[in-house]
Protein backbone atom coordinates (compact mmCIF):
# COMPACT_ATOMS: atom_id res chain seq x y z
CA UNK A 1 101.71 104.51 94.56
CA UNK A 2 101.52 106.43 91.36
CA UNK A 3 99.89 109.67 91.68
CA UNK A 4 97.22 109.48 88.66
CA UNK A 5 94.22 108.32 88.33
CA UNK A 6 93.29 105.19 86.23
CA UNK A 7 92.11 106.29 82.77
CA UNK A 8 88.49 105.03 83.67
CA UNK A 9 84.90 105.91 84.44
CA UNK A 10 84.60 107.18 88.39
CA UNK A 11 81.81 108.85 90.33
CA UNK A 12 81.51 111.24 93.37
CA UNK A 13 80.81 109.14 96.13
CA UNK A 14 77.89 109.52 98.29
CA UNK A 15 77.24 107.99 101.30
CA UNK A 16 73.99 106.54 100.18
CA UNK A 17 75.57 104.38 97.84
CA UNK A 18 78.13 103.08 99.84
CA UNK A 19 76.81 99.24 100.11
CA UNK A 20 75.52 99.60 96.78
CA UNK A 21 78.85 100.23 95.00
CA UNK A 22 81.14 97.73 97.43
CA UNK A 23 78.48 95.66 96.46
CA UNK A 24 78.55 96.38 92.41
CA UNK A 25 80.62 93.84 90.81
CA UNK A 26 78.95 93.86 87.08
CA UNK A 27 79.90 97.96 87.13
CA UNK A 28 82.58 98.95 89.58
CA UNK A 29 83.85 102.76 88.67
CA UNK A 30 87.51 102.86 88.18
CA UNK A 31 88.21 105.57 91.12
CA UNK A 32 85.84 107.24 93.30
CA UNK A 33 85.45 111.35 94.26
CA UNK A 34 84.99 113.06 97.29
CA UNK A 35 85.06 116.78 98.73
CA UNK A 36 87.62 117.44 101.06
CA UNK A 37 85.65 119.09 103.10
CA UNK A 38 83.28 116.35 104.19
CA UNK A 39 86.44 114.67 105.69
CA UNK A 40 88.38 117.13 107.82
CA UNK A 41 87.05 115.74 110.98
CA UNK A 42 89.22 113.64 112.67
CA UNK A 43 87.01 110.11 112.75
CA UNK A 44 83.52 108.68 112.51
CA UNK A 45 81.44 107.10 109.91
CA UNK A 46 82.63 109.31 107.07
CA UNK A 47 86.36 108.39 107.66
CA UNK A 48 85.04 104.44 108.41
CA UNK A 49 83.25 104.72 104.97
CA UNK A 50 86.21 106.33 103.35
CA UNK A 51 88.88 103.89 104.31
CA UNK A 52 87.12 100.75 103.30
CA UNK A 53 86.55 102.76 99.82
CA UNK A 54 89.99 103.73 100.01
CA UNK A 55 91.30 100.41 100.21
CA UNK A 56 89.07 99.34 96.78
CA UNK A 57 89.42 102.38 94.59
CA UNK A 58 91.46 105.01 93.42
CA UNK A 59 90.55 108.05 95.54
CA UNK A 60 90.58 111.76 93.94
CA UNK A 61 90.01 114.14 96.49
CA UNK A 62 88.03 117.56 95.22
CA UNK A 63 88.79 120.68 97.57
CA UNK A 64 85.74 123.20 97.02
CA UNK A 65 86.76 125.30 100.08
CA UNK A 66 90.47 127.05 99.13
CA UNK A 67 89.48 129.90 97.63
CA UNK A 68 92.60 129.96 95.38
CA UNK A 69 91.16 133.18 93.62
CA UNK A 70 90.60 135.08 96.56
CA UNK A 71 92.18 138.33 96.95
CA UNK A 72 93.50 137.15 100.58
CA UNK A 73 96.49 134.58 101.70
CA UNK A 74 94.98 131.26 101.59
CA UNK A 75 93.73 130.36 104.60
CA UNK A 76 96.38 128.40 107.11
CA UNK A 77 94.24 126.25 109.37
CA UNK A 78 92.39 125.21 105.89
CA UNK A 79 95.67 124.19 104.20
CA UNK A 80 97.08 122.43 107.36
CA UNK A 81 93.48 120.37 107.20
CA UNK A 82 93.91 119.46 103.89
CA UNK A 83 97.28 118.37 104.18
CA UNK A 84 96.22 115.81 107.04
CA UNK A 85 93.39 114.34 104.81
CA UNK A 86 96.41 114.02 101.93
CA UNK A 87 98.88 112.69 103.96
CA UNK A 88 96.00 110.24 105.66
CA UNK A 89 94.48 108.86 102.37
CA UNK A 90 97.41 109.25 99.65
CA UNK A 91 94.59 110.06 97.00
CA UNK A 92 96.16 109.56 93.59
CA UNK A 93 94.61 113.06 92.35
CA UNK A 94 93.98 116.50 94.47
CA UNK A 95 91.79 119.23 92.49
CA UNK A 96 90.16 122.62 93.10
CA UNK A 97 88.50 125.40 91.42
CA UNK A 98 89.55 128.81 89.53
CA UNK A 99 86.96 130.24 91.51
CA UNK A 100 86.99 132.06 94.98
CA UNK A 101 84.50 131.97 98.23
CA UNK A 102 86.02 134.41 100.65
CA UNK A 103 86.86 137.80 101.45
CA UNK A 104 87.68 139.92 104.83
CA UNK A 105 86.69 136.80 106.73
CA UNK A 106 83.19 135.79 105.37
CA UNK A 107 82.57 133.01 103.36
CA UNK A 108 80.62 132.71 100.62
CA UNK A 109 78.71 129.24 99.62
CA UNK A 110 79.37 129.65 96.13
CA UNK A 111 82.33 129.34 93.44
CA UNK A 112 82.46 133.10 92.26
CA UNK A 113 84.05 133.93 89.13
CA UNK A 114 87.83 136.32 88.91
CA UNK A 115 89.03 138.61 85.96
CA UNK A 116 91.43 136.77 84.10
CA UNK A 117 93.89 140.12 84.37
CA UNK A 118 97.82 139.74 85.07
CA UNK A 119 97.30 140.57 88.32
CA UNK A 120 94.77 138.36 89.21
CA UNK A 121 97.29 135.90 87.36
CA UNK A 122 100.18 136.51 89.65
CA UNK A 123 98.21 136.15 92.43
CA UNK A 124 96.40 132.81 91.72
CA UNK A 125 100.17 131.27 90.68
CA UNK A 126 101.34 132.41 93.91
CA UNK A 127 98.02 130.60 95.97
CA UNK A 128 98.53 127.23 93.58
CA UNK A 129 102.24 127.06 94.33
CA UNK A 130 101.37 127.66 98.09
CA UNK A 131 98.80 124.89 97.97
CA UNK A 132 101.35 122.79 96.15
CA UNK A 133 104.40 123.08 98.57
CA UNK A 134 102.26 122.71 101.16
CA UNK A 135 100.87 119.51 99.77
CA UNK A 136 104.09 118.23 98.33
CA UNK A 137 102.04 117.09 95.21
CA UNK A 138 100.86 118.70 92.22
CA UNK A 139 97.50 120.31 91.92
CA UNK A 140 94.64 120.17 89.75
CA UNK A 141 92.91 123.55 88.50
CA UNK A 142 89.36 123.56 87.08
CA UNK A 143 87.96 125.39 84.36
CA UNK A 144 84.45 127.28 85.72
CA UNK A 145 81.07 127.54 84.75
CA UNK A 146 80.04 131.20 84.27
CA UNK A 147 77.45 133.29 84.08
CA UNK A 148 78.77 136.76 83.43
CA UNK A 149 81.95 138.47 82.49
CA UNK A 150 84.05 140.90 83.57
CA UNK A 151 85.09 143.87 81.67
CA UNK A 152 88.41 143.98 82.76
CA UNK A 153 89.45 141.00 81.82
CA UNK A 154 92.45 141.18 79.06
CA UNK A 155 93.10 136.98 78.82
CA UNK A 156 91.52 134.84 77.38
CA UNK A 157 89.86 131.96 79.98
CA UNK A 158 92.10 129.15 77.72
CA UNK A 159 95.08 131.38 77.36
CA UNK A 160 94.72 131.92 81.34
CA UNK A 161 94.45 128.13 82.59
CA UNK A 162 97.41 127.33 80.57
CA UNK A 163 99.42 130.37 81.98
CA UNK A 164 99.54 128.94 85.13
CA UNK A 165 100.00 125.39 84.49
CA UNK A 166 103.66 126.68 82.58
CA UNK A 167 104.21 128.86 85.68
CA UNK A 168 103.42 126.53 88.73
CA UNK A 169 103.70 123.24 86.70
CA UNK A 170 100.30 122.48 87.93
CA UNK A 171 97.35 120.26 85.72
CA UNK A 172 94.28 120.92 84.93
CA UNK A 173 90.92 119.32 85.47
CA UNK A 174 88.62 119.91 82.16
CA UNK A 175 84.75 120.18 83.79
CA UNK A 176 83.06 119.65 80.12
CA UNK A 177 79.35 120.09 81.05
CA UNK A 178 81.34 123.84 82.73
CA UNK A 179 82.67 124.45 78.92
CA UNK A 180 79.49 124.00 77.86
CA UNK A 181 77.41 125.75 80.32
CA UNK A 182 79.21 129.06 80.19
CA UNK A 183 79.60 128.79 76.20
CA UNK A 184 75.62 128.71 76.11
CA UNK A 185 75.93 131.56 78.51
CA UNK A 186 77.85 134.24 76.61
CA UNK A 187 76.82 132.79 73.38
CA UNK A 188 80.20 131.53 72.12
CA UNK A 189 81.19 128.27 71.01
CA UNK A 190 81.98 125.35 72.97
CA UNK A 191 83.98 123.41 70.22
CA UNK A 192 86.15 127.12 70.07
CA UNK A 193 86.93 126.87 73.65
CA UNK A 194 88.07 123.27 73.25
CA UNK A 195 90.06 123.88 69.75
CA UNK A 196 93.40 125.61 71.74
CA UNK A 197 93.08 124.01 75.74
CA UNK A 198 96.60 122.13 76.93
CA UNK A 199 95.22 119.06 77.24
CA UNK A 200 98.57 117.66 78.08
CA UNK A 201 97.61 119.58 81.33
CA UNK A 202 94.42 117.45 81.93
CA UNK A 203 94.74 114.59 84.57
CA UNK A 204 91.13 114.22 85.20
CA UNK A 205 87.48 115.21 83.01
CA UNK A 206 84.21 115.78 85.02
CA UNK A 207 80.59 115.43 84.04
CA UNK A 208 77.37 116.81 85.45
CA UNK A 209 74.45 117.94 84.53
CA UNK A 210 73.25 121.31 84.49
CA UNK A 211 69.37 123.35 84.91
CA UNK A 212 68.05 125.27 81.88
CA UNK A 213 66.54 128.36 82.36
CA UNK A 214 65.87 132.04 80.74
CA UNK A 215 67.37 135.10 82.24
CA UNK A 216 65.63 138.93 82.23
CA UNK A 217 65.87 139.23 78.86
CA UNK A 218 64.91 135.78 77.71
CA UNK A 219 67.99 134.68 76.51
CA UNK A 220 69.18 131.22 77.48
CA UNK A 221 71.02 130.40 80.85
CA UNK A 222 72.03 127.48 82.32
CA UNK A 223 73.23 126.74 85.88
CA UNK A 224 75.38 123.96 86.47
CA UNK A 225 73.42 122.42 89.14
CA UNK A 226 74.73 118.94 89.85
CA UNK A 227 71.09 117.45 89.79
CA UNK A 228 70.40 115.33 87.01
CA UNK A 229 71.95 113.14 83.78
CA UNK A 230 74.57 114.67 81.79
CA UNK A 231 73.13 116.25 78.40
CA UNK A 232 73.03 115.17 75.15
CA UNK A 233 75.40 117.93 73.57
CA UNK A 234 77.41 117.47 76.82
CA UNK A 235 78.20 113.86 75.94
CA UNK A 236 78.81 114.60 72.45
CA UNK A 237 81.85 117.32 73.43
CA UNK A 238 83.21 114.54 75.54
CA UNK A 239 83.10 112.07 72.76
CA UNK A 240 85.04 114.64 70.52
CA UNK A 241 87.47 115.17 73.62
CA UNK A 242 88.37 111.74 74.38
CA UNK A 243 88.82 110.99 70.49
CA UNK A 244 91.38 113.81 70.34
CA UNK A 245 92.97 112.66 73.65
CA UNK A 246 92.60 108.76 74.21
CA UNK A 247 90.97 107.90 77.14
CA UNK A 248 91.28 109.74 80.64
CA UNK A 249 89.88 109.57 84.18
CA UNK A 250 86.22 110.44 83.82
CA UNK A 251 83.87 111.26 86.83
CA UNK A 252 80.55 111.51 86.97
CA UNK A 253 79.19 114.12 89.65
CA UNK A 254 75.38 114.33 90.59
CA UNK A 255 75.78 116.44 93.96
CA UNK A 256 71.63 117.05 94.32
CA UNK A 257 68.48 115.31 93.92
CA UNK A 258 70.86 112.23 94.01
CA UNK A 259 69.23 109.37 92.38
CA UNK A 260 69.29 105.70 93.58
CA UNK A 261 72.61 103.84 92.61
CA UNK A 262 71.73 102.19 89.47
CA UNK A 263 70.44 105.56 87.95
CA UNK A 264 74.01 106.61 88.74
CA UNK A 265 75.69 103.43 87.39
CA UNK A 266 74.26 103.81 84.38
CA UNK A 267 75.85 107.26 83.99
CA UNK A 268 79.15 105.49 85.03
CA UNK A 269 78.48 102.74 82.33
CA UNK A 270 77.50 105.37 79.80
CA UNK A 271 81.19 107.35 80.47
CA UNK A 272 83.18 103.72 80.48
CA UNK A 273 82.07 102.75 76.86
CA UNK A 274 82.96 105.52 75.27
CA UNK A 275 86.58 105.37 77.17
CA UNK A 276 86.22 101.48 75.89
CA UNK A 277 85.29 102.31 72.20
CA UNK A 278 88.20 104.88 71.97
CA UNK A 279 90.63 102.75 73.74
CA UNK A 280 89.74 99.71 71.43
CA UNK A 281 89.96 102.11 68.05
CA UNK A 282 93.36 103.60 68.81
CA UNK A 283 94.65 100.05 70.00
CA UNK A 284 93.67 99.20 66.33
C-alpha cells in the first residue's frame, strides 16, 4: 500500500455520519480523518465503524495527544498505543501538532504554543525522530494557530518547520485556516507566511473554520474553533496554494457544532472542485 494520501477532497469522520457517507455515492471524499485518540481502545463500535471505513477509504490518522513540544520524553505507553492503531489500520498518512499538552504529569486539553529557539529545535527533532522509529513511517508536523508570541523566540515559524523536516526527514501538514488565523492575530500577512514554506514537505492541507472575536484592547482575534464553514479569505489562500502546488490531499475538519452530513458534503464538494479546476488547467 502506498503511504500517501490520494490528492483529493477528505473529511474528519464523525460517527454521526457514518451511514450517511457509506451511503454517499454522488460525493464520496477521497480519504477520511480521524484522531488517534478516539481509537486506542482495543474493540467496540468505534473500531467496527472504523474498519468498514477502512476498507472504503484512504485513512489519515491525526494524533492530538503526543505532545511532541513538550519539555518531557514522549510519553511510552502513548507511543506503544499509537503504534498498535498504525500497525492495525495501515493509514496511508500519520500527523500531529507543533504544539505541546503536558508537563510534570498533567495534561493539558489544549495545543499550547513553544518558542521556536534552537533548543526547543533540538528537542522537538529528537521527539519526531522518536515518534518516527517507533512508528517505522514518516510523520506529519502541523503548522499552529496562535494567539501570542514569545519573546524568546530567534526563528522564524517557516524557517523552523522546515528545519526539522531537513533534520528528521519528516513532512509537513499545512493547516491554512491556522496560517490565517494567527496572521490576523499578530497582524502580519498570510500571503508572507506562505511566500517561503517547503511545500515539497506538505503531504496533506487542512481546512476549518475559525470564531471571530475582539481581545482587551479591541483588536481582532480569532480562535480556530472547528465549528463552522471555512471562510471566504480562507478559501481564497487555498486557491492560491493549490495553484502554486497542483492538487493535494485536502480535509475538511468541523470538530464542534457538527452539522448534518450534507452541510459537510458540501464543504467536501466545495474543496474537490477547486482540486478539479487546477488539476484540469495544469493537465492543459
Amino acid at each position: 500500500m502506498p503511504m500517501s494520501l490520494p490528492a483529493g477532497p477528505g473529511v474528519g469522520f464523525k460517527p454521526a455520519h457514518f451511514d450517511a457517507i457509506l451511503a454517499d455515492a454522488a460525493n464520496p471524499p477521497a480519504f477520511v480523518e480521524i484522531h488517534a485518540e478516539n481509537y486506542m481502545g482495543d474493540g467496540g463500535r468505534p473500531h467496527a465503524q472504523l474498519g468498514a471505513l477502512r476498507e472504503r477509504f484512504a485513512l489519515s490518522v491525526h494524533g492530538v495527544g503526543l505532545s511532541i513540544g513538550g519539555e518531557g520524553p514522549l510519553d511510552t505507553a502513548h507511543l506503544a498505543r499509537l503504534r498498535r492503531l498504525i500497525d492495525r489500520y495501515r493509514p496511508e498518512s500519520f500527523s500531529e501538532h507543533l504544539a505541546w499538552s503536558t508537563h510534570d504529569g498533567a495534561f493539558f486539553n489544549d495545543l499550547l504554543p513553544l518558542p521556536y529557539t534552537p533548543g526547543t529545535l533540538a528537542r522537538v527533532g529528537d521527539h519526531i525522530r522518536r515518534v518516527q522509529d517507533t512508528l517505522g513511517r514518516r510523520m506529519l508536523l502541523e503548522n499552529p494557530s496562535t494567539y501570542l508570541r514569545f519573546e524568546e523566540s530567534t526563528i522564524d515559524e517557516v524557517e523552523f518547520l522546515g528545519a526539522l523536516v531537513a533534520g528528521t526527514g519528516c513532512g509537513l501538514l499545512l493547516d491554512i485556516n491556522n496560517v490565517f488565523v494567527s496572521a490576523v492575530n499578530h497582524d502580519t500577512d498570510p500571503r508572507a507566511y506562505l511566500a517561503d514554506f517547503p511545500f515539497e514537505a506538505v503531504g496533506e492541507l487542512h481546512l476549518g473554520g475559525h470564531d471571530s472575536d475582539t481581545d482587551e484592547t479591541g483588536a481582532p482575534l480569532l480562535i480556530d474553533a472547528h465549528g463552522s464553514p471555512v471562510a471566504d479569505p480562507v478559501w481564497a489562500l487555498f486557491e492560491e496554494v493549490i495553484g502554486r502546488t497542483g492538487p493535494l490531499p485536502s480535509l475538511i475538519e468541523w470538530d464542534n457544532d457538527v452539522p448534518e452530513w450534507p452541510v459537510l458534503s458540501a464543504e467536501v464538494a466545495r474543496a474537490g472542485a477547486v482540486l478539479a479546476r487546477h488539476s484540469r488547467s495544469r493537465a492543459a
